[in-house]
Protein backbone atom coordinates (compact mmCIF):
# COMPACT_ATOMS: atom_id res chain seq x y z
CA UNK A 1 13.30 56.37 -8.12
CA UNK A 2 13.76 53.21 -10.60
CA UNK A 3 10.87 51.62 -12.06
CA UNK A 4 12.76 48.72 -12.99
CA UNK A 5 12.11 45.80 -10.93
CA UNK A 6 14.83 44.05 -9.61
CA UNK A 7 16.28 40.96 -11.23
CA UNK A 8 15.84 37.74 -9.67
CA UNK A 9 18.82 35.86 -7.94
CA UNK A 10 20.84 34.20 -9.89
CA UNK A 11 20.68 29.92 -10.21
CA UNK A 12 23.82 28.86 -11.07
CA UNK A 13 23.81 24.79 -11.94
CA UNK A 14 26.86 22.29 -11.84
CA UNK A 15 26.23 19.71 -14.53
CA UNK A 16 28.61 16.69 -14.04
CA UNK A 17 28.74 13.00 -14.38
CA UNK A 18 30.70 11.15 -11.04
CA UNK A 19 34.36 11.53 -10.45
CA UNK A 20 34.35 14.66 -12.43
CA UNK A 21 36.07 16.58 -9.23
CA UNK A 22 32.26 18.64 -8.43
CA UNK A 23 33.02 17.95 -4.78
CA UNK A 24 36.63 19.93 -5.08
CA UNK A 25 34.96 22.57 -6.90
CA UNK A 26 32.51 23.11 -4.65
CA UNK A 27 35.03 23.28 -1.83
CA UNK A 28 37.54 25.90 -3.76
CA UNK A 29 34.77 28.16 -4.44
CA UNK A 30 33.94 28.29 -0.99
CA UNK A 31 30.18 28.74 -0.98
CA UNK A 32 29.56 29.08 2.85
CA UNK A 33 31.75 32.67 3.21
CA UNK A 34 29.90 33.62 -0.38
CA UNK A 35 27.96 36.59 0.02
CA UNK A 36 24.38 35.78 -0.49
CA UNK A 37 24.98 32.71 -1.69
CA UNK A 38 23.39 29.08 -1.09
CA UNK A 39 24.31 25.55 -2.34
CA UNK A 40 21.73 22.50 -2.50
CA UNK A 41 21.58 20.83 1.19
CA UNK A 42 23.14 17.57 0.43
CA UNK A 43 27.01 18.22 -0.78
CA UNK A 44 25.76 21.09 -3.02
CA UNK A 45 22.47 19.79 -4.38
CA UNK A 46 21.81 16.51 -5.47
CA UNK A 47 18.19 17.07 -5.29
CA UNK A 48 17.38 13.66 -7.08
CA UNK A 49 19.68 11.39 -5.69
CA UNK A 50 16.80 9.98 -3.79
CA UNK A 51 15.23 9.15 -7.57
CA UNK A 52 18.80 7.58 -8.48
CA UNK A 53 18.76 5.79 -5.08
CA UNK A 54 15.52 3.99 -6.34
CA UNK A 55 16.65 3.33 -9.85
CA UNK A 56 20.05 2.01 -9.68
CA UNK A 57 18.80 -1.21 -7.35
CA UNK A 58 18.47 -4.06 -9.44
CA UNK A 59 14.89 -4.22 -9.66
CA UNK A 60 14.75 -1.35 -12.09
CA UNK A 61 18.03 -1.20 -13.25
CA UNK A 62 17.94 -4.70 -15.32
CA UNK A 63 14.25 -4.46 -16.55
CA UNK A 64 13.25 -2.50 -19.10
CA UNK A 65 10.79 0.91 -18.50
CA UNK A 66 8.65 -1.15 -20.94
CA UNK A 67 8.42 -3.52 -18.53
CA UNK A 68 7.67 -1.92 -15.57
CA UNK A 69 3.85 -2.46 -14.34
CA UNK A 70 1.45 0.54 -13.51
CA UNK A 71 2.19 0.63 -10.00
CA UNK A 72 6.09 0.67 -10.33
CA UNK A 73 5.57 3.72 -13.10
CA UNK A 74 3.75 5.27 -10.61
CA UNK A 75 5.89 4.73 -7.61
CA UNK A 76 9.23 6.05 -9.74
CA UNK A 77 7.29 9.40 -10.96
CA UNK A 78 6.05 10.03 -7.46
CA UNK A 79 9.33 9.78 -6.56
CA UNK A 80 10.80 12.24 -8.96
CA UNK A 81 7.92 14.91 -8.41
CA UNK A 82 8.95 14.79 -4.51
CA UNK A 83 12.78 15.43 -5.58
CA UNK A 84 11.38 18.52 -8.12
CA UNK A 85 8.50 19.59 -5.18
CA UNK A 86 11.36 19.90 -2.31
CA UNK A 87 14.02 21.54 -4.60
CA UNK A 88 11.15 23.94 -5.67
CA UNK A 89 10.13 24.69 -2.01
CA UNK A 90 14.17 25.10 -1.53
CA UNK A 91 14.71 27.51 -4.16
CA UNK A 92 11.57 29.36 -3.41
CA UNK A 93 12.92 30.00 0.18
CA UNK A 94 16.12 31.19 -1.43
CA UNK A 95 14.77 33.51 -3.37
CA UNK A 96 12.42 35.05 -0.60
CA UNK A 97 15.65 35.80 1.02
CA UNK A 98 17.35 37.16 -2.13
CA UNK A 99 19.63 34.54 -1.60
CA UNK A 100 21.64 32.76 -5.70
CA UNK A 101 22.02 30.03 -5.91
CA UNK A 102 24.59 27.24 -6.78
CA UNK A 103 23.18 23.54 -7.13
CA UNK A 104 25.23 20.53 -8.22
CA UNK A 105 23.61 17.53 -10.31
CA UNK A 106 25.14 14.67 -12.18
CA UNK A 107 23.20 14.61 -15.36
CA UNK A 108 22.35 11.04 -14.94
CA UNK A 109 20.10 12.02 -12.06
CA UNK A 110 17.82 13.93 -14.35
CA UNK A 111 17.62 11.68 -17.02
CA UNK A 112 14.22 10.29 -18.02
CA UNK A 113 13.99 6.81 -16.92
CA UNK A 114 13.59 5.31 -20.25
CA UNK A 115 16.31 7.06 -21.12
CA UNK A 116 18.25 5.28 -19.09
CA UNK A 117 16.72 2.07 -20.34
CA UNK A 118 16.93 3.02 -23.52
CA UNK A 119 20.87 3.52 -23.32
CA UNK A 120 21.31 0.58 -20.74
CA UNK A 121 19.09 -2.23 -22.15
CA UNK A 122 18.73 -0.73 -25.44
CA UNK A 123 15.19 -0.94 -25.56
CA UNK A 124 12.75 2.11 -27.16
CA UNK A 125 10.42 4.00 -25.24
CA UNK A 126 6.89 2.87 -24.88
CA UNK A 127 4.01 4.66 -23.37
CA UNK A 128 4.17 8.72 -21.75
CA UNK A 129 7.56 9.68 -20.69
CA UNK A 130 7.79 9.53 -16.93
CA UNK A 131 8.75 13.68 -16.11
CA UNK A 132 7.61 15.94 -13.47
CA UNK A 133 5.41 18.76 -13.19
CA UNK A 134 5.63 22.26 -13.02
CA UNK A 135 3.30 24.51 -12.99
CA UNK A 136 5.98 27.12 -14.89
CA UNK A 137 5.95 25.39 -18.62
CA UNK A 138 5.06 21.50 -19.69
CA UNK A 139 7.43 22.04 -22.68
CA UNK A 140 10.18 18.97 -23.69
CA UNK A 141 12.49 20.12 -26.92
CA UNK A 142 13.56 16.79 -28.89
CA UNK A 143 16.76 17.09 -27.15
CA UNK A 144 15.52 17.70 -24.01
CA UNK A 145 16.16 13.90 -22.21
CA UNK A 146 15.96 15.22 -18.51
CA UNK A 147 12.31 15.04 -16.35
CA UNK A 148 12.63 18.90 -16.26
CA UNK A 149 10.63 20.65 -18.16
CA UNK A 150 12.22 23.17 -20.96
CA UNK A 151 10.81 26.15 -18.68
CA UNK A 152 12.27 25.34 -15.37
CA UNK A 153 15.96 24.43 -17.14
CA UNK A 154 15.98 27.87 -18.79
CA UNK A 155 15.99 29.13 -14.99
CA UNK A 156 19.31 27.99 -14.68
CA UNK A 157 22.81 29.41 -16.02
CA UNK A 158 24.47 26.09 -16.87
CA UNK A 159 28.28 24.76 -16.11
CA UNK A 160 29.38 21.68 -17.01
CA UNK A 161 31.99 19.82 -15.80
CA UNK A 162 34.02 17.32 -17.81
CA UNK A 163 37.01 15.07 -16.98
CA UNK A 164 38.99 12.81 -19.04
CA UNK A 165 37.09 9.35 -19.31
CA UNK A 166 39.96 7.74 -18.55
CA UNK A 167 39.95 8.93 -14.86
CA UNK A 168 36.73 9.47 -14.66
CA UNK A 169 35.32 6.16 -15.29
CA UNK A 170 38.02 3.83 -14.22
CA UNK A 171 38.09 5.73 -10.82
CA UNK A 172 33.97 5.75 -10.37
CA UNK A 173 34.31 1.83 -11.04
CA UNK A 174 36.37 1.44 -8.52
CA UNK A 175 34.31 3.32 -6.42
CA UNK A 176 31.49 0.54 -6.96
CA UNK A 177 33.96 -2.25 -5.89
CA UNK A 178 34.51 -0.79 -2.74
CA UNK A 179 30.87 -0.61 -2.13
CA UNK A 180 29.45 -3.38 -3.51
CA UNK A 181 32.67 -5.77 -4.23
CA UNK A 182 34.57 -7.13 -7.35
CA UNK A 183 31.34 -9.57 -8.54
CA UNK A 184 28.88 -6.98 -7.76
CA UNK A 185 30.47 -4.51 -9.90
CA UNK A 186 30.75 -6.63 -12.70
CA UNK A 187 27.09 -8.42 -12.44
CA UNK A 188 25.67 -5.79 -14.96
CA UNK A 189 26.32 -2.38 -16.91
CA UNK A 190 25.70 0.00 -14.02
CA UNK A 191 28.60 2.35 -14.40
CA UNK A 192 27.87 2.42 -18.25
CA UNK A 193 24.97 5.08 -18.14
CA UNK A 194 26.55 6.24 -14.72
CA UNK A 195 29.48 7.78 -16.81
CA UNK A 196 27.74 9.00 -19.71
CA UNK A 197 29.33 12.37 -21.09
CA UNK A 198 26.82 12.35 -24.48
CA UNK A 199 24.11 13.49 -21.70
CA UNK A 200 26.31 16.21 -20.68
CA UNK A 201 27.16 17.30 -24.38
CA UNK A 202 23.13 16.68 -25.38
CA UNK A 203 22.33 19.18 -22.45
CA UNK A 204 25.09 21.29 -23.20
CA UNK A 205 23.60 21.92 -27.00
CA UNK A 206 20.66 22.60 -25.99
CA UNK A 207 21.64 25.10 -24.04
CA UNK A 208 23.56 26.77 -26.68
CA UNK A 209 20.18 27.04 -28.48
CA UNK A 210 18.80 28.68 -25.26
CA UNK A 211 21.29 31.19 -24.99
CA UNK A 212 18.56 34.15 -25.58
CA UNK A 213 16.75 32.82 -23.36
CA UNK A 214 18.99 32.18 -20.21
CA UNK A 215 18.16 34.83 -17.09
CA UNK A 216 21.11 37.07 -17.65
CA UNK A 217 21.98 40.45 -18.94
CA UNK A 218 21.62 40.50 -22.87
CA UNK A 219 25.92 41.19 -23.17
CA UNK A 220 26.48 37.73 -20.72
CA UNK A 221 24.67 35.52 -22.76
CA UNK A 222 27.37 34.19 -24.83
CA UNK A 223 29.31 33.38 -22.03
CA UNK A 224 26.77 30.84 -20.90
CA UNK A 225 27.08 27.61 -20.96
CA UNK A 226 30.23 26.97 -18.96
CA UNK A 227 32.58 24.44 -19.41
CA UNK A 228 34.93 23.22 -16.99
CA UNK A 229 37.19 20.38 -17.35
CA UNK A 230 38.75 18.81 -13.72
CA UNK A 231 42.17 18.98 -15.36
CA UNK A 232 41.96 22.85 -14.85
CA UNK A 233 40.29 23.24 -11.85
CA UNK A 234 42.87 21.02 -10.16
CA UNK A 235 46.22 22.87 -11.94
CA UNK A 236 44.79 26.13 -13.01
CA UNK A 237 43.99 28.74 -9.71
CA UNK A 238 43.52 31.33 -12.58
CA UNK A 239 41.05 29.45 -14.08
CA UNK A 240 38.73 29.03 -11.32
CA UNK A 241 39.51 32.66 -10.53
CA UNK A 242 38.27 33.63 -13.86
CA UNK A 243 35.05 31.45 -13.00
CA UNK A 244 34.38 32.59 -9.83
CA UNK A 245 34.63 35.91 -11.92
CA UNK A 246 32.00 35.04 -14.27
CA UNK A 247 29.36 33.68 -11.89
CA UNK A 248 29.70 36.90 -9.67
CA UNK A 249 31.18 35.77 -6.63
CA UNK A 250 34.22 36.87 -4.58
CA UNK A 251 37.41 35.46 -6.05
CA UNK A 252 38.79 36.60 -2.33
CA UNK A 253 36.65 34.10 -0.79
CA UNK A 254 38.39 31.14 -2.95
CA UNK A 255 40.60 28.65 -1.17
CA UNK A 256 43.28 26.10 -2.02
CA UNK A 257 44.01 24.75 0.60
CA UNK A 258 42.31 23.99 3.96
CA UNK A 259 41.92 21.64 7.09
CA UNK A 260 41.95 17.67 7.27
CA UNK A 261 38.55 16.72 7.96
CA UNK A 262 38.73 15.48 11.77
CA UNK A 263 38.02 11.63 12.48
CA UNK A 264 34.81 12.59 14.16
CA UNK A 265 33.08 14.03 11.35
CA UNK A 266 33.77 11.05 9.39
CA UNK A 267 31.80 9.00 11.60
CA UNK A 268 28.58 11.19 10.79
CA UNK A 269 28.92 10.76 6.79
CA UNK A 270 27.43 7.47 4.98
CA UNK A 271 29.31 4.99 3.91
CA UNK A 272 28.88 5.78 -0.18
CA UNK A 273 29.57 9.45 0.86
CA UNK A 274 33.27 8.08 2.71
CA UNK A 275 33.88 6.30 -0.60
CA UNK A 276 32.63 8.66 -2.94
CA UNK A 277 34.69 12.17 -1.08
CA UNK A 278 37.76 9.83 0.49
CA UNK A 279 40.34 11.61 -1.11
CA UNK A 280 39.16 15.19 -0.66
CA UNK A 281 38.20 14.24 2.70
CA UNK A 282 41.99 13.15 3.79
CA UNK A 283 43.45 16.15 1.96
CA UNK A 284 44.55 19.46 3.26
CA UNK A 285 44.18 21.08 -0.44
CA UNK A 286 44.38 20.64 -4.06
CA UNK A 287 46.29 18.09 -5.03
CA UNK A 288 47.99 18.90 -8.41
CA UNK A 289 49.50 15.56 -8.69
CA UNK A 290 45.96 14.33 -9.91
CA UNK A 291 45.95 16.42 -12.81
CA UNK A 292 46.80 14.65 -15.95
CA UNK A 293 46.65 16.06 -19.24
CA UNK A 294 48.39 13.44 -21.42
CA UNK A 295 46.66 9.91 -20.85
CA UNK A 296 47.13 6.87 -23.34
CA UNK A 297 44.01 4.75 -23.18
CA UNK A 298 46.07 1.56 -24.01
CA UNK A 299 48.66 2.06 -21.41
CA UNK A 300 45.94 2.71 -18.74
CA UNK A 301 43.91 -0.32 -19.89
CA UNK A 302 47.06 -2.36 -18.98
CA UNK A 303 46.63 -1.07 -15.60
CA UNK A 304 43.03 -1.36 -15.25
CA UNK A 305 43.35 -5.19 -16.37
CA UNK A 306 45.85 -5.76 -12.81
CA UNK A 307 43.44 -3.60 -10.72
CA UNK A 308 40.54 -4.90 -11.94
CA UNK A 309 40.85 -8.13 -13.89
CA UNK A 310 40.85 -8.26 -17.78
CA UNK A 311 36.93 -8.81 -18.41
CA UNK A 312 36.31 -5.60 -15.79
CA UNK A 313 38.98 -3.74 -17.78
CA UNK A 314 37.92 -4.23 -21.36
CA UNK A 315 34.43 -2.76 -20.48
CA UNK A 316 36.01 0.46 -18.98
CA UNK A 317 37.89 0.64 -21.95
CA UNK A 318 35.19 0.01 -24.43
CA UNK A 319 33.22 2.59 -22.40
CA UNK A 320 35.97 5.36 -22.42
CA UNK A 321 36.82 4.75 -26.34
CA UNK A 322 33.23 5.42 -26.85
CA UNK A 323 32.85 8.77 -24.51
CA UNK A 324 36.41 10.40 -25.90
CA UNK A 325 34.77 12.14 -28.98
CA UNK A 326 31.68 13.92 -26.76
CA UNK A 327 34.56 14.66 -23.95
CA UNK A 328 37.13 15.88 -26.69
CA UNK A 329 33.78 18.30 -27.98
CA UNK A 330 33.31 19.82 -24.73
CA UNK A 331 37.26 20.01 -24.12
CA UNK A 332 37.73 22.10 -26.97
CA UNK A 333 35.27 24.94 -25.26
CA UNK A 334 36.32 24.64 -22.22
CA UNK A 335 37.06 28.03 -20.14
CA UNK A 336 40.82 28.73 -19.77
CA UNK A 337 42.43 31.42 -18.01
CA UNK A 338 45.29 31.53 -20.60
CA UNK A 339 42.98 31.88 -23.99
C-alpha cells in the first residue's frame, strides 16, 4: 500500500475585473455536471462582494482611508474577516468532501481599501493596512495589494481573465447608468478603480514569482498562471477545450449552447444581478458576434460620446488609453488553442 498521502483538492480561482465575460465562462465550463467539482455560492464565488457592497456607497467611496474614524476602520475590517471566515468555512466543507474547487473574484473585491483610495483619491496610506486574518501565514509581499495573506493566495492555481478595455469598460459604465442613472454615473470616479486591469497584471506577477510554490505537480507549474482573454472564450471552443484540459475537468461536460432562462427565474434574481447577466441571461448560447478583435479606441470614443454624452465619454476613454499597455501585457500570454 502507498504511503503517500493524498493531495489535496484542487482550488482553481477566476481573477477578473467586470464585463470580462466570467459569467459565460462559468456557464461553458459547466461546473454543476463537473465531477467533484464546486463553484462559490453566489454566481461562482464572489465571496467579498458583501465588502464591495459596503465600499462602493458614497460614504467610503469619496473619503479617503485616511480619513475614516476608528469605528468605520473597524466596521470595514469586520466586514472583510466575515467574507474570508465564511469562504474559509466553505472551502473547508469542500475539502471534507474531497470536493475542487472553482471560485470567481473580480480583483477589485480583494483589494486593500487604501488601495483603492490610494488609486481613486490619490491619497497614501496612513496607519496598519486593513487585511484579514488567517491563522495559515500573516505574510504581505510588496506586491501583494489584496487583504489575503501571501499564504492563503498560494492555495490557489490562478486564471485571469482579460478583455479589451474598450468593451470592457464602456459596457460596465453603462451598466452603472442603468442602475443608478446618467448623473449618478457621472457624480464621481467609481468605474475608474472598478475596471482596473494593473491589479490583475500586479497579481498576475506575483504569481509568476510563486510558481514553485503553487499546489501542483512539480511538471504543471509553468503552466500556472492562466490567462484568458474574453475574445477567445467567446470565438475559440478549442481554447476553452484546452482549458478545461488544463484545470482537469471533463471537456465532455462543456456546453455552447443551452436554454433561455424562463421569465420566472428572472423574477428571483436582484436587480444589479438582471443588469449585470442580461445578455447571457436572454441568450440560448455563445454569441460570437460579441467577439471583437480589431477595436479603434477613437472610433469607439465617437460612439461612446452619442451613448453617453462627451464629458462621460472622454473619461472612458482616458481610462481605457491608460489600461491598454497592462491589457496588451497579459494579451500577449494569453492561452491559445492554435500556439
Amino acid at each position: 500500500m502507498s504511503t503517500h498521502a493524498a493531495s489535496p483538492p484542487l482550488r482553481h480561482y477566476l481573477l477578473s475585473y467586470p464585463r470580462t465575460a466570467s459569467n459565460l465562462v462559468v456557464k461553458i465550463l459547466h461546473l454543476d455536471s463537473q465531477p467533484s467539482v464546486s463553484s462559490g455560492e453566489l454566481d461562482g464565488g464572489y465571496f467579498f462582494m458583501r465588502a464591495d457592497d459596503m465600499l462602493i456607497e458614497p460614504h467610503f467611496r469619496t473619503k479617503s482611508v485616511a480619513d475614516w474614524t476608528s469605528e468605520e476602520r473597524s466596521q470595514v475590517q469586520k466586514c472583510y474577516q466575515g467574507c474570508f471566515d465564511d469562504m474559509r468555512t466553505w472551502l473547508d466543507s469542500q475539502h471534507a468532501r474531497g470536493q475542487c474547487v472553482f471560485v470567481k473574484e473580480h480583483t477589485t473585491f480583494l483589494a486593500r481599501p487604501e488601495e483603492r483610495s490610494r488609486l481613486v483619491l490619490g491619497t497614501g496610506i496612513h496607519g496598519a493596512p486593513l487585511t484579514v486574518e488567517d491563522t495559515a501565514g500573516s505574510t504581505w509581499s510588496d506586491q501583494n495589494f489584496t487583504v489575503l495573506p501571501d499564504e492563503f493566495l498560494q492555495t490557489w492555481l490562478p486564471t485571469f481573465l482579460i478583455r479589451h478595455p474598450a468593451l470592457a469598460f464602456p459596457s460596465y459604465y453603462r451598466t452603472i447608468v442603468k442602475m443608478r442613472g446618467n448623473e449618478g454615473a457621472a457624480a464621481d470616479d467609481y468605474a475608474s478603480f472598478m475596471t482596473s486591469v494593473q491589479w490583475s497584471r500586479q497579481l498576475h506577477d506575483l504569481y509568476l514569482q510563486w510558481r514553485d510554490k503553487l499546489p501542483c505537480s512539480a511538471d504543471k507549474r509553468d503552466v500556472w498562471p492562466i490567462v484568458l482573454d474574453a475574445d477567445d472564450v467567446i470565438s475559440s471552443p478549442d481554447t476553452m477545450t484546452l482549458y478545461c484540459h488544463m484545470l482537469d475537468m471533463d471537456p465532455a461536460k462543456l456546453r455552447f449552447t443551452w436554454d433561455e432562462l424562463k421569465q420566472n427565474h428572472l423574477l428571483h434574481m436582484a436587480p444589479c444581478q438582471q443588469v449585470m447577466r442580461s445578455t447571457l441571461l436572454q441568450s440560448t448560447g455563445v454569441i460570437k458576434a460579441k467577439a471583437q478583435s480589431e477595436i479603434d479606441i477613437a472610433d469607439e470614443a465617437e460612439k461612446w460620446k452619442t451613448e453617453f454624452g462627451a464629458g462621460a465619454a472622454q473619461r472612458i476613454a482616458k481610462m481605457v488609453r491608460e489600461a491598454m499597455p497592462d491589457y496588451e501585457y497579459l494579451r500577449a500570454k494569453r492561452l491559445r488553442a492554435d500556439a
